[in-house]
PDB file of N, CA and C in Angstrom:
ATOM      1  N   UNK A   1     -51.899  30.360   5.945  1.00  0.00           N
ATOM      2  CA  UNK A   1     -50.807  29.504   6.362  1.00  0.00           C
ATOM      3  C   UNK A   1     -49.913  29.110   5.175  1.00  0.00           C
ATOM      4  N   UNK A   2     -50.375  28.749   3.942  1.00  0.00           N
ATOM      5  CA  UNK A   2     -49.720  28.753   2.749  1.00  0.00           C
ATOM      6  C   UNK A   2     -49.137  29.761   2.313  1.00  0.00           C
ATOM      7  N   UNK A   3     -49.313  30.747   2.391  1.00  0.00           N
ATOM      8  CA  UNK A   3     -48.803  31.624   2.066  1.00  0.00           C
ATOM      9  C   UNK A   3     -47.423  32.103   3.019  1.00  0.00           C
ATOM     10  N   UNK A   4     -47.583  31.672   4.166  1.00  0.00           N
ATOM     11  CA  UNK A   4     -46.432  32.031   5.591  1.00  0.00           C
ATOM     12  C   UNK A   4     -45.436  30.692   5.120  1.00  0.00           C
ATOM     13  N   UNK A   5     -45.975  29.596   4.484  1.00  0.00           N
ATOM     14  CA  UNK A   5     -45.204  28.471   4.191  1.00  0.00           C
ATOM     15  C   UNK A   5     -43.902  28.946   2.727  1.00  0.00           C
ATOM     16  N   UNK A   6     -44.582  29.706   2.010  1.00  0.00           N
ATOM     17  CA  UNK A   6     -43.723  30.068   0.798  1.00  0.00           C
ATOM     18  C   UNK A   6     -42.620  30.497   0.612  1.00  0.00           C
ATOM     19  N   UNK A   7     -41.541  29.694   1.117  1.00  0.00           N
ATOM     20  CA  UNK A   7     -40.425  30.231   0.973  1.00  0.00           C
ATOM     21  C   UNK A   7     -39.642  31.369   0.217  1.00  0.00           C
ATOM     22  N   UNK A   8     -40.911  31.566  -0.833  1.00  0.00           N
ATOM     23  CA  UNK A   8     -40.381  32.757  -1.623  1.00  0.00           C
ATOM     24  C   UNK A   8     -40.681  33.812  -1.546  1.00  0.00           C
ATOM     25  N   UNK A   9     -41.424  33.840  -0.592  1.00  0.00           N
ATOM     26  CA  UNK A   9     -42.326  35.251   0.146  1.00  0.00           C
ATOM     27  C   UNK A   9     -41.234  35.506   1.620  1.00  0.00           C
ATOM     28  N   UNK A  10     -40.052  34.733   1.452  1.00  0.00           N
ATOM     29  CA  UNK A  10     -39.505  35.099   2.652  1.00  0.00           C
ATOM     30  C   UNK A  10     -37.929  35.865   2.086  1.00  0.00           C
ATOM     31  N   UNK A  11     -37.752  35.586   0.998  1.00  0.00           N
ATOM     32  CA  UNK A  11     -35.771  36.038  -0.061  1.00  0.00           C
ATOM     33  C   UNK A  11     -36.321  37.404   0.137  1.00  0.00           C
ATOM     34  N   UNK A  12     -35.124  37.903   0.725  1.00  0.00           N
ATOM     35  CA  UNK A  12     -35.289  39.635   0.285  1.00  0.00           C
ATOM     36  C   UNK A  12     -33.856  40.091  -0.115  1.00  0.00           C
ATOM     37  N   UNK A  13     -32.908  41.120  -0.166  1.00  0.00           N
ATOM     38  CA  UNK A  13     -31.707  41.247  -0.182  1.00  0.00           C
ATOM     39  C   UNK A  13     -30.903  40.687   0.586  1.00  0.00           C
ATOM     40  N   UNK A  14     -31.451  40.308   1.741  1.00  0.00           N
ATOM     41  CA  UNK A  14     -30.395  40.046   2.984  1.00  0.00           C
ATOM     42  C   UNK A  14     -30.393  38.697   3.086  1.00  0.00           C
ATOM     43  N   UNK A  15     -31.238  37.733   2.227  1.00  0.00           N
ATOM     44  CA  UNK A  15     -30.845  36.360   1.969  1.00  0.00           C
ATOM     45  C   UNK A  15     -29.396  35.648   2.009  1.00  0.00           C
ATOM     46  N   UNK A  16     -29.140  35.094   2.806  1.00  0.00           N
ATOM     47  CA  UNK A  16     -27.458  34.314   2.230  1.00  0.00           C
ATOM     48  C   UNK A  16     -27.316  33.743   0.669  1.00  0.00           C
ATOM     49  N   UNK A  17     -26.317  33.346   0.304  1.00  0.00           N
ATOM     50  CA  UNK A  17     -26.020  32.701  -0.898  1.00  0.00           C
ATOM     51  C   UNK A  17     -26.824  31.320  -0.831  1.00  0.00           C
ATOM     52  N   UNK A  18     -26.747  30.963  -2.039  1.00  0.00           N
ATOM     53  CA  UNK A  18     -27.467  29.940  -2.296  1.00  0.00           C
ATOM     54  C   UNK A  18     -27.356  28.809  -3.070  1.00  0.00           C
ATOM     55  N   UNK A  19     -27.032  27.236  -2.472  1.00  0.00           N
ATOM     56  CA  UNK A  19     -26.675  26.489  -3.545  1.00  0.00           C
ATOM     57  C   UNK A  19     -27.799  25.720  -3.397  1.00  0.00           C
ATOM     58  N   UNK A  20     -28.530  25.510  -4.508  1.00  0.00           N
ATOM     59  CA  UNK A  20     -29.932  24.288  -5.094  1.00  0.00           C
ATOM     60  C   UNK A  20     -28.894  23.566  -6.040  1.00  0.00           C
ATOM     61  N   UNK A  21     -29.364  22.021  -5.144  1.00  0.00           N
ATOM     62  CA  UNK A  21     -28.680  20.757  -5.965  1.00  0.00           C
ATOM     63  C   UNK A  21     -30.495  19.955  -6.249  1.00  0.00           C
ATOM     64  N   UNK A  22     -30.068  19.578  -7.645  1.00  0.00           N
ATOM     65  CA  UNK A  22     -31.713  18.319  -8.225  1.00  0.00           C
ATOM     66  C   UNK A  22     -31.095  17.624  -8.830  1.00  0.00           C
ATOM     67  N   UNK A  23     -32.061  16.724  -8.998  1.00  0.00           N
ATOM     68  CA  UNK A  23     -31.788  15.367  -9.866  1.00  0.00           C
ATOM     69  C   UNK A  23     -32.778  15.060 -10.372  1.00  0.00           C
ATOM     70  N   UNK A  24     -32.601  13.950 -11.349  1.00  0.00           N
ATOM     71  CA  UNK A  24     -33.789  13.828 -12.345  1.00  0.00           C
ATOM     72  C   UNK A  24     -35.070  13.638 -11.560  1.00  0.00           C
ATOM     73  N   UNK A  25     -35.044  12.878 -10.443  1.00  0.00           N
ATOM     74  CA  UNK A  25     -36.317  12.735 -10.270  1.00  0.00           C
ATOM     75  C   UNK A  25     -36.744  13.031  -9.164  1.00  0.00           C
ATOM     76  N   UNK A  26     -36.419  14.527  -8.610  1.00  0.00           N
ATOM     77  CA  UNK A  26     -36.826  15.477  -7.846  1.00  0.00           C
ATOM     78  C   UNK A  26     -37.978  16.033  -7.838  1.00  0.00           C
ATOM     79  N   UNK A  27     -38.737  15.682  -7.244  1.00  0.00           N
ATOM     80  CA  UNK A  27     -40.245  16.089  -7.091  1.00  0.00           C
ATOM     81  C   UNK A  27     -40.151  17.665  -7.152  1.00  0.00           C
ATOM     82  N   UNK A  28     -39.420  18.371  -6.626  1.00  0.00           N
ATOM     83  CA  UNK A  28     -39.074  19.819  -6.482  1.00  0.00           C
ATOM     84  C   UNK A  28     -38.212  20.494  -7.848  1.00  0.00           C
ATOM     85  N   UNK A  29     -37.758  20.348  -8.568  1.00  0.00           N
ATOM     86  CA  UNK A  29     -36.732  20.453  -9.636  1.00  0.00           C
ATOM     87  C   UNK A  29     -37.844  21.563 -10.636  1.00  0.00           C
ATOM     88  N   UNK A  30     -39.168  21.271 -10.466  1.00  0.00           N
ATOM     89  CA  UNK A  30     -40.356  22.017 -11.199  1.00  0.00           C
ATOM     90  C   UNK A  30     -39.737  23.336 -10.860  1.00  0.00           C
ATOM     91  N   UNK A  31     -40.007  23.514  -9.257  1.00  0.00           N
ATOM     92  CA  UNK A  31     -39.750  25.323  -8.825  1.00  0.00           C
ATOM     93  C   UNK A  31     -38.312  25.755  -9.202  1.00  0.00           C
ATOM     94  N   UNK A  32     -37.456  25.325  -9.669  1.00  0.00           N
ATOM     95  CA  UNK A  32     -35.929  26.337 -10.110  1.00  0.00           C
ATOM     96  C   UNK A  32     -36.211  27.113 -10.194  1.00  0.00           C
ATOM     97  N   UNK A  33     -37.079  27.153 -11.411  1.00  0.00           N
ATOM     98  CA  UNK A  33     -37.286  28.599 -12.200  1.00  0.00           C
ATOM     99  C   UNK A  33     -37.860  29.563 -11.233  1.00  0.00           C
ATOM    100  N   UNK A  34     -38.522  29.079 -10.999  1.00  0.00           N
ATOM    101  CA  UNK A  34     -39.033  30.123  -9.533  1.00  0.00           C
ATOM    102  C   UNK A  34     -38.042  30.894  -9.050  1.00  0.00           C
ATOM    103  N   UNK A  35     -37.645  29.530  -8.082  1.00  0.00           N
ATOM    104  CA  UNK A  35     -36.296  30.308  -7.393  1.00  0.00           C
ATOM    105  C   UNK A  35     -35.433  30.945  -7.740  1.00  0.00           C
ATOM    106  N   UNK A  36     -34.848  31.002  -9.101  1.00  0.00           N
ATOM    107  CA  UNK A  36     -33.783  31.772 -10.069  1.00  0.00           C
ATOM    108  C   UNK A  36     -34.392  32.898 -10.103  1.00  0.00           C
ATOM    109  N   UNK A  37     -35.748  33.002 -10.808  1.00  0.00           N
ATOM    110  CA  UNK A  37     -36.078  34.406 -10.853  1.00  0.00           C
ATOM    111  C   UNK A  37     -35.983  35.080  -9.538  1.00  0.00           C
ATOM    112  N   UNK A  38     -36.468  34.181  -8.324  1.00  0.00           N
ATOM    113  CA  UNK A  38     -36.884  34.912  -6.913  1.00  0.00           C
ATOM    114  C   UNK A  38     -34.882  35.977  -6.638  1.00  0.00           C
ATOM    115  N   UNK A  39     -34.269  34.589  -6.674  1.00  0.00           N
ATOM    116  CA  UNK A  39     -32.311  35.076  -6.268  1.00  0.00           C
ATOM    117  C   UNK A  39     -32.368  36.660  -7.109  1.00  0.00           C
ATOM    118  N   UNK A  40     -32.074  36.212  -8.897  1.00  0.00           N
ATOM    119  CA  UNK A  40     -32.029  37.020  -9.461  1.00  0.00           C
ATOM    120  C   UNK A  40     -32.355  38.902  -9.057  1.00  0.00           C
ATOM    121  N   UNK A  41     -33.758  38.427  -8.556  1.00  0.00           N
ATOM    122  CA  UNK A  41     -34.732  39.971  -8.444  1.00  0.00           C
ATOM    123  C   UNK A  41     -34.281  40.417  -7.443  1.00  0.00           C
ATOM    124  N   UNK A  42     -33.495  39.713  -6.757  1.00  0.00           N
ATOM    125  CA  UNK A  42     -33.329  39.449  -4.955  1.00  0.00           C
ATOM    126  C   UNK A  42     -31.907  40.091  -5.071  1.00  0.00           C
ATOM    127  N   UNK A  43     -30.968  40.075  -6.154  1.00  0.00           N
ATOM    128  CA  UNK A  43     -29.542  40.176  -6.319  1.00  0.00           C
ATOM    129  C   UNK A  43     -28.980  39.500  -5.760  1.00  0.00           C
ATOM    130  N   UNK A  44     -29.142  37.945  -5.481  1.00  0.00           N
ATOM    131  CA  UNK A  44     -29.065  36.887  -4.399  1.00  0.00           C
ATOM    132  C   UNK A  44     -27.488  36.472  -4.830  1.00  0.00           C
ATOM    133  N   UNK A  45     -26.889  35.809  -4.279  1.00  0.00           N
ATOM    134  CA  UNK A  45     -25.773  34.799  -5.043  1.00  0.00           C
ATOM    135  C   UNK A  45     -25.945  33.845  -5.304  1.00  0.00           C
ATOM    136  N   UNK A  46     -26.157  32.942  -6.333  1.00  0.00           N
ATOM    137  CA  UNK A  46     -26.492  31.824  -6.562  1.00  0.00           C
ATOM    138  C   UNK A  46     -25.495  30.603  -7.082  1.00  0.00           C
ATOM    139  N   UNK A  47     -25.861  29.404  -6.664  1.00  0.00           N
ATOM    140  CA  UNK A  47     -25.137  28.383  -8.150  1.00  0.00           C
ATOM    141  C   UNK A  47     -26.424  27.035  -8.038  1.00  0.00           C
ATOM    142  N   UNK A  48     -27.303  26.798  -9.057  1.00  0.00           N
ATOM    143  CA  UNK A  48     -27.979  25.536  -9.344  1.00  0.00           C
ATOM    144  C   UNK A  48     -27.082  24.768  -9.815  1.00  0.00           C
ATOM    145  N   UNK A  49     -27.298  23.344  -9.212  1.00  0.00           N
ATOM    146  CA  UNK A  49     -26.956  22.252 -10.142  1.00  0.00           C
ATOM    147  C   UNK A  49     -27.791  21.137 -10.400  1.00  0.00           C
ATOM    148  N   UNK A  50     -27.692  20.259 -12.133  1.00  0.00           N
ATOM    149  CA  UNK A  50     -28.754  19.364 -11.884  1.00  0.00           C
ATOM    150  C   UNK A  50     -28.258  18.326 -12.307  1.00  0.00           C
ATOM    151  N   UNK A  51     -28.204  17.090 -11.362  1.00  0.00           N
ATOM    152  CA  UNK A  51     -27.487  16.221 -11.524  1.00  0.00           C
ATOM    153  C   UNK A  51     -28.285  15.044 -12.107  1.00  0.00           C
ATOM    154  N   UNK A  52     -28.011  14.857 -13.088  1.00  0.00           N
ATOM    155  CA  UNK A  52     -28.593  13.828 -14.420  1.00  0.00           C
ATOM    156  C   UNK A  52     -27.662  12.546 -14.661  1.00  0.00           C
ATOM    157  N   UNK A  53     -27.495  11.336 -13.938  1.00  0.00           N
ATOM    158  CA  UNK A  53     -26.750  10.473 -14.418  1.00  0.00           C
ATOM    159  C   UNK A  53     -27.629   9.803 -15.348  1.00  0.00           C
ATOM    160  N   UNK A  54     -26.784   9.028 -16.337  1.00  0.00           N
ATOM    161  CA  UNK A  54     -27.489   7.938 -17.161  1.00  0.00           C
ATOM    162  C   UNK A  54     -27.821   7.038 -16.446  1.00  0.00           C
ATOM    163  N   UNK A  55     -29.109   6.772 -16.825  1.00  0.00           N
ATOM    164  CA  UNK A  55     -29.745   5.025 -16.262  1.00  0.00           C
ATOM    165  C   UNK A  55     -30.116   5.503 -14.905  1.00  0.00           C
ATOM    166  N   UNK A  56     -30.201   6.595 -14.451  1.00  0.00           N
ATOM    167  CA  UNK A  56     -30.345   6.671 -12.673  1.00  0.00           C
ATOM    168  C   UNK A  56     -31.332   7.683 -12.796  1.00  0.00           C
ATOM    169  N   UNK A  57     -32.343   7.449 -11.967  1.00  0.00           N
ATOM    170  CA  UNK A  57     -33.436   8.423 -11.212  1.00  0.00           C
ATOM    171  C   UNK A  57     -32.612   9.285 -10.034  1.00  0.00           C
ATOM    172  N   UNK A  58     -32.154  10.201  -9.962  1.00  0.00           N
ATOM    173  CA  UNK A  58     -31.865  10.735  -8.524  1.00  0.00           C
ATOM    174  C   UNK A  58     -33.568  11.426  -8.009  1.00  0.00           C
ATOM    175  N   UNK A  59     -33.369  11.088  -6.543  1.00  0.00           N
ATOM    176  CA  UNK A  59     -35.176  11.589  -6.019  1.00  0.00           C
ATOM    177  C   UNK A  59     -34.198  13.272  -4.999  1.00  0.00           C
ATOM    178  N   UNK A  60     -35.285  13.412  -4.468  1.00  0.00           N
ATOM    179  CA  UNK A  60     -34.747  14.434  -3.973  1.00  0.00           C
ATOM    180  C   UNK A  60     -34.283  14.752  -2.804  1.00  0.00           C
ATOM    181  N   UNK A  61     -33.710  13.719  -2.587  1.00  0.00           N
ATOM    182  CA  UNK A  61     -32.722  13.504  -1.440  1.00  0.00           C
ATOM    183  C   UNK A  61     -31.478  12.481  -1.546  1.00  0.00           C
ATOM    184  N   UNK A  62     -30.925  12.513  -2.683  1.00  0.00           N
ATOM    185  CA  UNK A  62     -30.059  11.636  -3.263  1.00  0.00           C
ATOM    186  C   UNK A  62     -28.679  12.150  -2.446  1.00  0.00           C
ATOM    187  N   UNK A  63     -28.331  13.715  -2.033  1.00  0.00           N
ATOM    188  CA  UNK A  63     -27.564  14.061  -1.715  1.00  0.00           C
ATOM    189  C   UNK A  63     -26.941  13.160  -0.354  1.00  0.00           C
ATOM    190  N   UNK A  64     -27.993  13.042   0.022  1.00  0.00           N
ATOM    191  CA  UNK A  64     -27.824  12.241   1.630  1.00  0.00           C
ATOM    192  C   UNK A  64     -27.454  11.081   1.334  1.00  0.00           C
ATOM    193  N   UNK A  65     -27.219  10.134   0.233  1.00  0.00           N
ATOM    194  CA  UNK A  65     -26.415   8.610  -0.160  1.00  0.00           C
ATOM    195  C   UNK A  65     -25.297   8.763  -0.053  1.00  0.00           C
ATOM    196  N   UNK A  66     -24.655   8.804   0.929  1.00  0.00           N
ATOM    197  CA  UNK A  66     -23.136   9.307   0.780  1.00  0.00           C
ATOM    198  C   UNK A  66     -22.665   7.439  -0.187  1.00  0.00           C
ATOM    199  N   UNK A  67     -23.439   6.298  -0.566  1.00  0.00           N
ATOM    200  CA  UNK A  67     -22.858   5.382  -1.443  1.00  0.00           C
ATOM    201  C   UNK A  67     -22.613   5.933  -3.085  1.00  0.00           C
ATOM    202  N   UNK A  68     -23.923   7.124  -3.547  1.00  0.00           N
ATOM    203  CA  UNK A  68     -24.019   7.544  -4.741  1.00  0.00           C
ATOM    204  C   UNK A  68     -23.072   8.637  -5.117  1.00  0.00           C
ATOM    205  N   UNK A  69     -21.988   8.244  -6.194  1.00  0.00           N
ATOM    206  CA  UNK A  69     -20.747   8.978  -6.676  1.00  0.00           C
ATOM    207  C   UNK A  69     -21.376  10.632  -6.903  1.00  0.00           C
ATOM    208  N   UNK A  70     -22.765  10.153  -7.079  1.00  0.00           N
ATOM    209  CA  UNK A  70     -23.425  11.733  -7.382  1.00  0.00           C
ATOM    210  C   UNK A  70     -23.833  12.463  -6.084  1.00  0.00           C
ATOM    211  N   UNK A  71     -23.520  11.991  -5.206  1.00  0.00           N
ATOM    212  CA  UNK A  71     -24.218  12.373  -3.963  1.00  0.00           C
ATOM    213  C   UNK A  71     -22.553  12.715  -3.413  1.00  0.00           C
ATOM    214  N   UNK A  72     -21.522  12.544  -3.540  1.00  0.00           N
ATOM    215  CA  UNK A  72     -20.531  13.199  -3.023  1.00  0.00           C
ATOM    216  C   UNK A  72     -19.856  13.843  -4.113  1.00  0.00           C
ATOM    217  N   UNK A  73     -20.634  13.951  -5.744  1.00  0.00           N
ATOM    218  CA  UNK A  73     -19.801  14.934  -5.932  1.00  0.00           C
ATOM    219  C   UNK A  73     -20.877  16.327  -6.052  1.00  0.00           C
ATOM    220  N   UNK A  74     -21.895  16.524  -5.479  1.00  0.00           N
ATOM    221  CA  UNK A  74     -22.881  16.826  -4.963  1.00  0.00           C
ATOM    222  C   UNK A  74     -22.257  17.983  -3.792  1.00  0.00           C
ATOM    223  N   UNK A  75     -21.420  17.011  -3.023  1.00  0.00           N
ATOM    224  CA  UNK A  75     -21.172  17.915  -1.537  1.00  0.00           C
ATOM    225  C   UNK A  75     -20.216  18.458  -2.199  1.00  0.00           C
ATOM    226  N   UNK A  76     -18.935  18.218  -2.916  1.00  0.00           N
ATOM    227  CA  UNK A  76     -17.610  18.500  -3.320  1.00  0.00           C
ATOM    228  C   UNK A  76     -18.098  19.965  -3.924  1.00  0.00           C
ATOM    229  N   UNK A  77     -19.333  19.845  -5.005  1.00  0.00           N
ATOM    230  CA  UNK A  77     -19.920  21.177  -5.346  1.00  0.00           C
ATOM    231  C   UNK A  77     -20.120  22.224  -3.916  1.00  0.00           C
ATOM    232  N   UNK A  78     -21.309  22.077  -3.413  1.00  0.00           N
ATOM    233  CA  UNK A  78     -21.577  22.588  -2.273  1.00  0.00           C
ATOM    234  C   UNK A  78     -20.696  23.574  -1.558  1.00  0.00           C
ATOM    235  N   UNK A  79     -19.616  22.477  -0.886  1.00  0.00           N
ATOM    236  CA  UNK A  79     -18.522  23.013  -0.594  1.00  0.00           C
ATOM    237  C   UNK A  79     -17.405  23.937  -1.126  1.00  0.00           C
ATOM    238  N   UNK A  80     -17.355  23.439  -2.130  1.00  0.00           N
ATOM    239  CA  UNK A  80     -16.348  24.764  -3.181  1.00  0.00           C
ATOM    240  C   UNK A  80     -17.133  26.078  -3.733  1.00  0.00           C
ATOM    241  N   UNK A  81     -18.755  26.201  -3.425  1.00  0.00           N
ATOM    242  CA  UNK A  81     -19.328  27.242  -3.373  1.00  0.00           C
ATOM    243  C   UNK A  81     -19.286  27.970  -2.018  1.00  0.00           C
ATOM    244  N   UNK A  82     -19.509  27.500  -1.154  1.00  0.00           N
ATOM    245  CA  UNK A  82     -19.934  28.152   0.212  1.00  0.00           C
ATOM    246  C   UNK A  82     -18.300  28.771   0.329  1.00  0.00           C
ATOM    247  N   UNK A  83     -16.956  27.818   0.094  1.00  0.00           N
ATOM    248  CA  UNK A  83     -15.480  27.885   0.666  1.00  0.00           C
ATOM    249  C   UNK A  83     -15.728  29.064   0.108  1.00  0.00           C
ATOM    250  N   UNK A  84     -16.032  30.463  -1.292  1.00  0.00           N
ATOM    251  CA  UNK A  84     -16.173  31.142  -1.551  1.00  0.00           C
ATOM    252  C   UNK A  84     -16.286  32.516  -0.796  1.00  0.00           C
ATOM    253  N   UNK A  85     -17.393  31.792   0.314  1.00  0.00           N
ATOM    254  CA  UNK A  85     -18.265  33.330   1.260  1.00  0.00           C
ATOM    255  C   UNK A  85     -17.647  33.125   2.985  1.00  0.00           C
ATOM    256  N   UNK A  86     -16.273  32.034   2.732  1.00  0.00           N
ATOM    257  CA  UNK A  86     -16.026  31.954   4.710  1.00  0.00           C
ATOM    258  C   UNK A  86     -15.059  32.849   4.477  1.00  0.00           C
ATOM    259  N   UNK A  87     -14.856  33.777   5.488  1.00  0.00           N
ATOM    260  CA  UNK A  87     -13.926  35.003   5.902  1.00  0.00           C
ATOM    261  C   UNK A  87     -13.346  34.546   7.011  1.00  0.00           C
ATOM    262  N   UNK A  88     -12.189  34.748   6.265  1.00  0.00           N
ATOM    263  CA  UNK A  88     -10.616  33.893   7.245  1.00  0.00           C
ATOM    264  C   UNK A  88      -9.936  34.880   8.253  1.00  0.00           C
ATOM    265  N   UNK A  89      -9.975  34.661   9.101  1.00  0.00           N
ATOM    266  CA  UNK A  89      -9.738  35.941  10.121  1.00  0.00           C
ATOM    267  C   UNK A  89      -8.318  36.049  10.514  1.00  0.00           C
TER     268      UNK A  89
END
């Protein structure tokens, strides 16, 4: 079952693009490296970002504070990656 859980046993070429947002105090921020290598091997598209304010813990769901300046410039990222891969018809 752990193994069916591993998200990285699931990236193959046909993966979509990929934006990973962390913050300092992202319980998850450990696996990047993982995942970079996984995109990489994968020929994935990628963009990480890691959002480090002074004096602030971000946890790993900071994105969802739409009060935290880092949490909307968070989406502003997001968005100007994905605007990249929409095909305008």
């Amino acid at each position: 079952e752990m193994e069916a859980m591993n998200l990285f046993n699931h990236i193959t070429r046909e993966y979509p693009p990929v934006f990973a947002a962390t913050g300092t105090g992202d319980f998850l921020r450990i696996q990047l490296h993982n995942l970079v290598e996984v995109l990489v091997g994968n020929d994935i598209p990628f963009d990480v970002r890691f959002y480090a304010p002074k004096g602030k813990t971000l946890g790993h769901d900071f994105c969802c504070n739409a009060r935290l300046k880092e949490a909307l410039k968070c989406t502003d990222d997001l968005c100007a990656f994905f605007r990249k891969y929409i095909k305008e018809e």
